[in-house]
Protein backbone atom coordinates (compact mmCIF):
# COMPACT_ATOMS: atom_id res chain seq x y z
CA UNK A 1 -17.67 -19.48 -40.51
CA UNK A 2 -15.49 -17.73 -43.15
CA UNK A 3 -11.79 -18.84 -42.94
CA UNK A 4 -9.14 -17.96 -45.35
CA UNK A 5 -5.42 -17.37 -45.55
CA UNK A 6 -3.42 -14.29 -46.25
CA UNK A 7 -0.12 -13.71 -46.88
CA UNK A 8 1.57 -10.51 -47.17
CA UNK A 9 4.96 -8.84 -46.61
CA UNK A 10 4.05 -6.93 -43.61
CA UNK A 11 1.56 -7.57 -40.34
CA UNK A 12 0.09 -4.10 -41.49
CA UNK A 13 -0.50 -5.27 -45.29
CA UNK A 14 -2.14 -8.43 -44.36
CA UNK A 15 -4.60 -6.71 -41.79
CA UNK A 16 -5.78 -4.45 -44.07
CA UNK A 17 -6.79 -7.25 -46.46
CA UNK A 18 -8.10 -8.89 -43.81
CA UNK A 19 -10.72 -5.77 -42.47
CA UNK A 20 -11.32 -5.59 -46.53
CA UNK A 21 -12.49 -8.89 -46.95
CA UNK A 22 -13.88 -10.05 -43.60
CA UNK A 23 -14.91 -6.81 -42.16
CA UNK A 24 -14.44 -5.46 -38.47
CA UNK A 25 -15.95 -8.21 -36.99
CA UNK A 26 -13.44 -10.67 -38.64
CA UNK A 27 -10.88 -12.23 -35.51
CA UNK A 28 -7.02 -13.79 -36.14
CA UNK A 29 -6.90 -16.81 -35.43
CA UNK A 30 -3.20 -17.39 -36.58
CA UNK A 31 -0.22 -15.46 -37.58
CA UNK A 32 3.35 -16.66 -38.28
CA UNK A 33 6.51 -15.40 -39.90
CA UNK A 34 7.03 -16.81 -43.60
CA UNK A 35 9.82 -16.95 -45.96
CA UNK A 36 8.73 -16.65 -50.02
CA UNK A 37 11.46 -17.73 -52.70
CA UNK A 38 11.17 -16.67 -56.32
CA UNK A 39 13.25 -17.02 -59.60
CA UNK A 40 13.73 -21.08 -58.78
CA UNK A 41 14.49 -20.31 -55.61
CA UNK A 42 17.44 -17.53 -55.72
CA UNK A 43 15.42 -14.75 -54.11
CA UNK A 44 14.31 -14.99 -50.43
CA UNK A 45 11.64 -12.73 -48.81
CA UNK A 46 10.27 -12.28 -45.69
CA UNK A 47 6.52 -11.98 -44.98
CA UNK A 48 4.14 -13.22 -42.71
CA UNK A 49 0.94 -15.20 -43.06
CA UNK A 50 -2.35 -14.48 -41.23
CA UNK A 51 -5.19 -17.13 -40.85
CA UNK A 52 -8.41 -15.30 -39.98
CA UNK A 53 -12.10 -16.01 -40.05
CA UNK A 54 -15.50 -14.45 -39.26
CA UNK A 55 -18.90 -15.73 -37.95
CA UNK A 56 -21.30 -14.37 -39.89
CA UNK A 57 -22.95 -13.88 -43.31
CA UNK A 58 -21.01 -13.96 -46.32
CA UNK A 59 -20.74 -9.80 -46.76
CA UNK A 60 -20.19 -8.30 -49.90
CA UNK A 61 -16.64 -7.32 -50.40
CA UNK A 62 -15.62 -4.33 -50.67
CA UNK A 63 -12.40 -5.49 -52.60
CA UNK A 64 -13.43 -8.11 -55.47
CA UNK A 65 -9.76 -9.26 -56.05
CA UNK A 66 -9.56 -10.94 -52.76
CA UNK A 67 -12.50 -13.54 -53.03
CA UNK A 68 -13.61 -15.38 -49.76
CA UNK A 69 -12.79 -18.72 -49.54
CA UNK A 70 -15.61 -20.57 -47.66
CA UNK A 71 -14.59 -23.83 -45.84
CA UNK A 72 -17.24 -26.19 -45.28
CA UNK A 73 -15.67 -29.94 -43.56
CA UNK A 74 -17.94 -32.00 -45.82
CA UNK A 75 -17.59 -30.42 -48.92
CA UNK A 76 -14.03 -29.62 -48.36
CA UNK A 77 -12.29 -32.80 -46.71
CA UNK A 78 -8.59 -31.78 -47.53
CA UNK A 79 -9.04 -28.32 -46.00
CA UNK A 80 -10.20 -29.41 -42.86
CA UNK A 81 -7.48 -31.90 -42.75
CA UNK A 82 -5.19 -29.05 -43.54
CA UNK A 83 -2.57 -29.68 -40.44
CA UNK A 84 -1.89 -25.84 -40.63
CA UNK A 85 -5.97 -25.29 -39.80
CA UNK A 86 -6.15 -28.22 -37.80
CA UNK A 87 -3.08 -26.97 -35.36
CA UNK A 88 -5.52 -22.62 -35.32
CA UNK A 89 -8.48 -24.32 -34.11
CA UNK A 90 -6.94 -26.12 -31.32
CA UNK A 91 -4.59 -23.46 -30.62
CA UNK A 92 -7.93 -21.06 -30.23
CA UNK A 93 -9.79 -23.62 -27.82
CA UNK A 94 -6.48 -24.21 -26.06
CA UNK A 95 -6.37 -20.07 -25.63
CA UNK A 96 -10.19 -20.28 -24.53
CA UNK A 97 -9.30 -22.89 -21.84
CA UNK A 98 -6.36 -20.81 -20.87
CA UNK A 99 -8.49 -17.88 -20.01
CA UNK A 100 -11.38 -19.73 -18.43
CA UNK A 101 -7.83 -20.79 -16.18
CA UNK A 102 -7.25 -17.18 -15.27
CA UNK A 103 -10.39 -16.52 -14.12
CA UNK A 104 -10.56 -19.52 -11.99
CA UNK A 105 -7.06 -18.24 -10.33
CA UNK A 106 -7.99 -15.04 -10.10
CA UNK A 107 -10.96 -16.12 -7.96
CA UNK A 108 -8.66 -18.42 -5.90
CA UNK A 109 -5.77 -14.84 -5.33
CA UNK A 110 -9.14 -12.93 -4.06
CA UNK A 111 -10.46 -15.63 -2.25
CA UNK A 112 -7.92 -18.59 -0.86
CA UNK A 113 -11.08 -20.69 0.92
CA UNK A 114 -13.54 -22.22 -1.08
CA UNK A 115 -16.73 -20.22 -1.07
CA UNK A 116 -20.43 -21.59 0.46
CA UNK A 117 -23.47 -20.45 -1.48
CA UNK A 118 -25.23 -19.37 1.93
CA UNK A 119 -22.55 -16.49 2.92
CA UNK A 120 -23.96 -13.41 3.26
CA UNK A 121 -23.89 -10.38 1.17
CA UNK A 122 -22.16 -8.20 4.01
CA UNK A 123 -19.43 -11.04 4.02
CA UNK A 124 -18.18 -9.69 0.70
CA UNK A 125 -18.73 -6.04 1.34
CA UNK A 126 -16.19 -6.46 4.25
CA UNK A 127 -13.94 -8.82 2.71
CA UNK A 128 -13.77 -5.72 -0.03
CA UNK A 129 -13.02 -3.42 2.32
CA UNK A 130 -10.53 -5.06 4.22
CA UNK A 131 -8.98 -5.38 0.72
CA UNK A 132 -8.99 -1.82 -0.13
CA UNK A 133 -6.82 -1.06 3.19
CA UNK A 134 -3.27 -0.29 3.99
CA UNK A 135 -3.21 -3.71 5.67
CA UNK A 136 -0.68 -6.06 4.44
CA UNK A 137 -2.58 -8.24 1.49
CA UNK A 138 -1.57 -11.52 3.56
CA UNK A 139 -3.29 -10.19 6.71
CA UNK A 140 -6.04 -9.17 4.74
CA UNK A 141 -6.78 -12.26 3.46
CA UNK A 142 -5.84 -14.07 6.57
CA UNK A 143 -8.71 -11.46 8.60
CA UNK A 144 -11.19 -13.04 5.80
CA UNK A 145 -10.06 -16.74 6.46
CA UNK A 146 -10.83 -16.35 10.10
CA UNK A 147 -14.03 -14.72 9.62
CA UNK A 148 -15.33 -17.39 7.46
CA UNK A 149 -14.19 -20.42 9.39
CA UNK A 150 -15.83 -17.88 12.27
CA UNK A 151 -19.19 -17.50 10.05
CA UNK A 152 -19.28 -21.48 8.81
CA UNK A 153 -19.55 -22.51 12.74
CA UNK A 154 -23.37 -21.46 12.81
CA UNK A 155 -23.79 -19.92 9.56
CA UNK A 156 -25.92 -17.19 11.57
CA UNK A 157 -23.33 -14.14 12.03
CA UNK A 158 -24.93 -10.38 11.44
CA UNK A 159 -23.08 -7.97 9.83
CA UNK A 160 -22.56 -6.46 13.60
CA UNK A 161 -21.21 -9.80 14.68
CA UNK A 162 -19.15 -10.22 12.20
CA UNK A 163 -17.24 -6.58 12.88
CA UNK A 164 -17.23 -8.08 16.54
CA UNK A 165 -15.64 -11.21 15.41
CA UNK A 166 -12.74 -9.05 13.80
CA UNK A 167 -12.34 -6.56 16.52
CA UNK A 168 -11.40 -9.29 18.58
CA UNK A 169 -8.74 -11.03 15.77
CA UNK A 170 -7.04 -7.69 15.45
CA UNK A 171 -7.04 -7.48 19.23
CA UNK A 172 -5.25 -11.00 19.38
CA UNK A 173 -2.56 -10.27 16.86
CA UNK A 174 -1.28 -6.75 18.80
CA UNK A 175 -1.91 -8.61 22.42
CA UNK A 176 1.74 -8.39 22.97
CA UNK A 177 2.77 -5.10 21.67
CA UNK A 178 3.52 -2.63 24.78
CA UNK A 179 0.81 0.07 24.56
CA UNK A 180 0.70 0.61 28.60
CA UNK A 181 4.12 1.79 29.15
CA UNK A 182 5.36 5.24 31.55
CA UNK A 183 6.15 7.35 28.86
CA UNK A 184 7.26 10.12 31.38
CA UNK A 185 9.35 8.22 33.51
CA UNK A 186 12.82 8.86 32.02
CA UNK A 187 14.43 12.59 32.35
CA UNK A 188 14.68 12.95 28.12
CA UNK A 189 12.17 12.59 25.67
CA UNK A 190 13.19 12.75 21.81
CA UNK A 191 10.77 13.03 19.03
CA UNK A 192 12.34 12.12 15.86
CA UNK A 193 10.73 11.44 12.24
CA UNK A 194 10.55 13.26 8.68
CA UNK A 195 10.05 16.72 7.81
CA UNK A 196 5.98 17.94 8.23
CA UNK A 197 4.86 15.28 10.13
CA UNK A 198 4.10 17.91 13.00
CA UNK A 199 7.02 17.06 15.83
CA UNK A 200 7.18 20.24 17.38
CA UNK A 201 3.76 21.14 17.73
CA UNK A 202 2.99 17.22 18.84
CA UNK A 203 6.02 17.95 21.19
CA UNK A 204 4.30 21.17 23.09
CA UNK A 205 1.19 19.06 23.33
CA UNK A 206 3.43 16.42 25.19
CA UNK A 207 5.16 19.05 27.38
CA UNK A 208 1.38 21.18 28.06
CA UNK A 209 -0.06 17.77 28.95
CA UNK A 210 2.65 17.05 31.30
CA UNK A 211 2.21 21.03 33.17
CA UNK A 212 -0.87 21.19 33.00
CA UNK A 213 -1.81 17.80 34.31
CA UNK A 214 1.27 16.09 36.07
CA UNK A 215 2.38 19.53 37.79
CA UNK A 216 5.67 18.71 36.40
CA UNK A 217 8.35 21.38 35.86
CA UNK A 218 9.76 21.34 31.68
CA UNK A 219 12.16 22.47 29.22
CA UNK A 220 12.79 22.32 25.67
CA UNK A 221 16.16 21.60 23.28
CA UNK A 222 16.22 21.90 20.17
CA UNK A 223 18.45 20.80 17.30
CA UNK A 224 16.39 21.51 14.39
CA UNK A 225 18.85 24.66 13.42
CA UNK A 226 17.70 24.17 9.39
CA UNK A 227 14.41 26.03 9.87
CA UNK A 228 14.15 29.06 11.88
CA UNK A 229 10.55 28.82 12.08
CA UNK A 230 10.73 26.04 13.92
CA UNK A 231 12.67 27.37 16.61
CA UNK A 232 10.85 30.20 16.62
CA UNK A 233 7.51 28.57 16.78
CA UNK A 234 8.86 26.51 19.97
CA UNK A 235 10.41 29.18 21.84
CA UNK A 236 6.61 30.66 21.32
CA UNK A 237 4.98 27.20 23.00
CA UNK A 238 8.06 27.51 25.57
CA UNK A 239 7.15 31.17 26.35
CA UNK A 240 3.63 30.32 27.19
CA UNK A 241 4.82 27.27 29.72
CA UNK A 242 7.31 29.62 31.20
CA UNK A 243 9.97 26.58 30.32
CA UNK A 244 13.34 27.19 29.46
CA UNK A 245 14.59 26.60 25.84
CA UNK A 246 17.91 25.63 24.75
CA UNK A 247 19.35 25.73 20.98
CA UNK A 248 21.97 23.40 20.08
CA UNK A 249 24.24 23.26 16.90
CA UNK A 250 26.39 19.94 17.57
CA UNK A 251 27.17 17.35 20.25
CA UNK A 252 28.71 19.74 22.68
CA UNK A 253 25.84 21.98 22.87
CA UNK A 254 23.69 19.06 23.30
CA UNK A 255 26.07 18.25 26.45
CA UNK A 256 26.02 21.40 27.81
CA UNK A 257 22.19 22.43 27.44
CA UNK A 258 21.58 18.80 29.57
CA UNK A 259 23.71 20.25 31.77
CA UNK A 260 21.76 23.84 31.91
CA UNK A 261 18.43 21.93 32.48
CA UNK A 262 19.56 19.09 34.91
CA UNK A 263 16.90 20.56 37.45
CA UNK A 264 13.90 19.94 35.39
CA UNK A 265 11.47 17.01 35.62
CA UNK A 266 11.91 16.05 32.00
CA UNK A 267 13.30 17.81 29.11
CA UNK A 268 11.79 17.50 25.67
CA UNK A 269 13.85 17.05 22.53
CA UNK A 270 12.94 18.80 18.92
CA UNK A 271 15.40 17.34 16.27
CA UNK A 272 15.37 18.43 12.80
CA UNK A 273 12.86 17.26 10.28
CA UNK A 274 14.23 16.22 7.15
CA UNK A 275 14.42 13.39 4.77
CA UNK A 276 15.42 10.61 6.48
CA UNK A 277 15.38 8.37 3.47
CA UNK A 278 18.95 9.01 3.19
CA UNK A 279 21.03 7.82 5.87
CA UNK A 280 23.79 10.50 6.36
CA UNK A 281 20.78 12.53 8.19
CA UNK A 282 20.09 9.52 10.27
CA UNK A 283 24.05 9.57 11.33
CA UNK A 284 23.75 13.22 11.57
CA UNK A 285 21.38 13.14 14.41
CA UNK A 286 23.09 10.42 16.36
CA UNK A 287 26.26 12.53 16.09
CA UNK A 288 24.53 15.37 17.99
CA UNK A 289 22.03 13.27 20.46
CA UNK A 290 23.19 10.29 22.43
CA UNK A 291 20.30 8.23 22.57
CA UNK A 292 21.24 5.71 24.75
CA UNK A 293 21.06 7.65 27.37
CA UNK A 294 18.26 8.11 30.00
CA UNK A 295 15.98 9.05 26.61
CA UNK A 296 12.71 7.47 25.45
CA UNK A 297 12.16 8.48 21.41
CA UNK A 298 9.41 8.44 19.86
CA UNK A 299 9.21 7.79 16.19
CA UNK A 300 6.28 10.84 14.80
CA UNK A 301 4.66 9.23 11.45
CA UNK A 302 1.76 11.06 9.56
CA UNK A 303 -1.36 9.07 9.12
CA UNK A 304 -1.54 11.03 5.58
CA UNK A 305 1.76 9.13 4.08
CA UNK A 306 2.22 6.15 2.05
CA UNK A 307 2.77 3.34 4.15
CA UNK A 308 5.40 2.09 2.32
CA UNK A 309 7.59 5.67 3.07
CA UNK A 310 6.64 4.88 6.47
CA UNK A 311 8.10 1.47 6.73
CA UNK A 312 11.76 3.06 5.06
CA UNK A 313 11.67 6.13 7.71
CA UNK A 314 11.17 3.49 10.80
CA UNK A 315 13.93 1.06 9.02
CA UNK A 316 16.01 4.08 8.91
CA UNK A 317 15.58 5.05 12.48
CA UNK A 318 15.31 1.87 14.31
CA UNK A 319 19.39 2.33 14.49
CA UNK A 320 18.35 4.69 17.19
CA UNK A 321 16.38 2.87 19.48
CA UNK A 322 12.38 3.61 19.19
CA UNK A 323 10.13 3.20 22.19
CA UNK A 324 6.87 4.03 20.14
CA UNK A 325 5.13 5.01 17.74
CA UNK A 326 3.09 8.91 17.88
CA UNK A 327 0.87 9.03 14.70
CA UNK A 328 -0.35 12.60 13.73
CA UNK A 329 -2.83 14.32 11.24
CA UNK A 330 -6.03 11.86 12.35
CA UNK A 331 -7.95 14.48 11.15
CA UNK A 332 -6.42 14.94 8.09
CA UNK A 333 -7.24 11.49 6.38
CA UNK A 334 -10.08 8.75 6.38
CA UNK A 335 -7.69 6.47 6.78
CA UNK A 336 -6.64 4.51 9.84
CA UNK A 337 -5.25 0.80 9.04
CA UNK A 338 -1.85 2.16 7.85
CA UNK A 339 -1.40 2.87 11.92
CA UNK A 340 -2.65 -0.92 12.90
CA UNK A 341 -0.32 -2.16 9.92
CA UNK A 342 2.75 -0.41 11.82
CA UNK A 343 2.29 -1.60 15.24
CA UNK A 344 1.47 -5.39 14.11
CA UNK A 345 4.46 -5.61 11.74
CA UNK A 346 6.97 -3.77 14.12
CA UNK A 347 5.65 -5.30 17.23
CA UNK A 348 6.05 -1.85 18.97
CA UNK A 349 2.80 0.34 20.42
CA UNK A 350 1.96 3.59 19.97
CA UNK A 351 2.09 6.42 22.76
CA UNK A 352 -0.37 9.37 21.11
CA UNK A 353 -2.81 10.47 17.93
CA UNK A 354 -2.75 13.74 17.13
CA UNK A 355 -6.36 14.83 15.82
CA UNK A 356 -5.68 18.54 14.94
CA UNK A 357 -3.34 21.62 15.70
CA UNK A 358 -4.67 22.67 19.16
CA UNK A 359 -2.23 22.42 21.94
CA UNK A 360 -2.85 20.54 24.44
CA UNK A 361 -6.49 19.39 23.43
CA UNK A 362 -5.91 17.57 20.13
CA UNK A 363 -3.56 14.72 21.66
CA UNK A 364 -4.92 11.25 22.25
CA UNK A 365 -3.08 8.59 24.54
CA UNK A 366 -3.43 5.35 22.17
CA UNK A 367 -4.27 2.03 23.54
CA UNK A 368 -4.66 -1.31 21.57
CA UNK A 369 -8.95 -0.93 21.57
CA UNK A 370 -8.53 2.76 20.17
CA UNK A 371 -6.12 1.82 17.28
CA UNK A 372 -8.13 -1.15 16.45
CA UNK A 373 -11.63 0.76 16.62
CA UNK A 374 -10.10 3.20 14.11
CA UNK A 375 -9.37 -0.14 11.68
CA UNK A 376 -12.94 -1.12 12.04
CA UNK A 377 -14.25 2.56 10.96
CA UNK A 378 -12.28 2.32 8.22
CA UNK A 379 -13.88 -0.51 6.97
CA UNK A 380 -17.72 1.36 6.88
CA UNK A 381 -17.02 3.63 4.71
């Protein structure tokens, strides 16, 4: 090994001497700020000095006024009990032992249980995938935990039983959340959520489904009044119910278009779509719609957002009282686990997926085995 010492006024300066003399290959093993005096000791300078050295060959230099110095311990006693060389080389082992650290904790962040030789390939390939989902990284890692202390009880688990094994964890975590509820039975149902998640097209798949297959009489109000496509699209699905729609601007027409629809079976609810990130439209809303009144709402969430918008929209609305959850655009994504994420951490169920745009075909009533056979597809691919 070729060591030597360098000092120079800037880090630039005394790297360039260093790639002259050493070459490319050549590795720092010490720098450190230095002051220089000069004229007995009346001038101060800053500079730094670099101790680097390079496993190899002596090369020919490409600069001869910067001769290698060559340490060799027996020939050169008082270099190697240099304290300055003596403090690099146990700084660089102490660096080396530091990273081997890292690696080991890395390891132990992916993997909190300690690992048995005789675990299965597929093991891993799940545990990967369950890592790569919208699932909260402590519930991912707590899914792995229980399907290795699962696995370790006969050490004979297929890849088949071990998706089996998980169904029925996921199952046990959302055994409480209310999936089987009457959505129909009160008078007024609201859909609220952000703007494009589908509302008012999920909303004439609601009111269809109820027509078409409860023989119920429906009507529509609206309060979206910021996009006139909106109302127009809904006074198209109302047209083909033969249902009666009613367009309100503030809490007086709200009042008054309950009043005009009192003899339905249940009135559905459009409210504007917009972003709900800020509060004032949150207060907005409740200014216009009493929802503690004989109302169930529905909070409408796209399966193709970020989960983490979709926790601030439900934090936003749950102010307003949410029954459940309708997720929409299945189609739209490969992704499923951001749905089983929202019903575990909110501890409320879902009442529909919406698969596509037809009306009333592409609407799903959800149930805890659906949402948790969607997780388990994710993790295949």
């Amino acid at each position: 090994m070729k060591v030597k010492k360098y000092k120079a006024s800037s880090m630039q300066e005394a790297m360039s001497q260093v790639r002259a003399e050493l070459g490319d290959e050549a590795v720092i093993l010490n720098s450190k700020a230095v002051k220089t005096t000069s004229f007995f000791g009346l001038v101060t300078k800053k500079g730094v000095e670099v101790i680097a050295a390079v496993d190899e060959e002596p090369i020919k230099q490409k600069n001869k006024n910067y001769p290698v110095l060559e340490i060799e311990p027996v020939k050169e006693p008082d270099v190697v009990r240099n304290e300055q060389f003596s403090i690099d080389f146990s700084s660089q082992r102490e660096l080396l032992d530091n990273i081997q650290e890292m690696k080991r904790m890395m390891k132990g962040l992916k993997s909190p249980y300690s690992r048995d030789s005789e675990l299965p390939d597929y093991f891993f390939e799940i545990e990967e995938s369950l890592q790569k989902t919208e699932l909260p990284t402590e519930l991912a890692q707590a899914a792995s935990e229980h399907l290795y202390q699962e696995w370790q009880k006969s050490k004979n688990m297929s890849k088949r039983q071990m998706t089996e094994t998980l169904k029925g964890y996921f199952l046990q975590l959302i055994e409480q959340v209310d999936f089987e509820r009457n959505i129909y039975k009160k008078k007024y149902v609201s859909l609220v959520g952000p703007t494009g998640v589908g509302k008012t097209t999920t909303l004439a798949k609601m009111a269809a489904s109820v027509v078409l297959k409860h023989g119920k009489s429906v009507g529509f109000i609206t309060t979206d009044t910021y996009r006139i496509a909106a109302i127009e699209q809904l006074k198209t699905y109302a047209s083909i119910l033969e249902a009666p729609i009613e367009v309100c601007y503030n809490a007086e027409d709200f009042q008054e278009a309950k009043g005009r629809l009192s003899h339905l079976d249940i009135v559905f609810i459009d409210t504007a779509g917009r972003n709900f990130l800020n509060e004032e439209f949150v207060r907005d809303l409740q200014a216009v719609i009493d929802f503690k009144e004989e109302m169930d709402t529905f909070l409408v969430l796209s399966l193709t957002s970020k989960i983490n918008d979709m926790k601030k929209i439900t934090d936003q609305f749950w102010k307003v009282g949410i029954q459940q959850f309708i997720f929409t655009k299945k189609d739209e994504t490969a992704s499923s686990s951001s749905m089983y994420a929202m019903i575990q951490q909110y501890d409320i169920g879902a009442a529909f997926i919406t698969n596509g745009q037809s009306v009333p075909e592409d609407l799903q009533v959800a149930h805890k085995d659906l949402v948790v056979t969607e997780l388990l597809e994710e993790l295949k691919q």
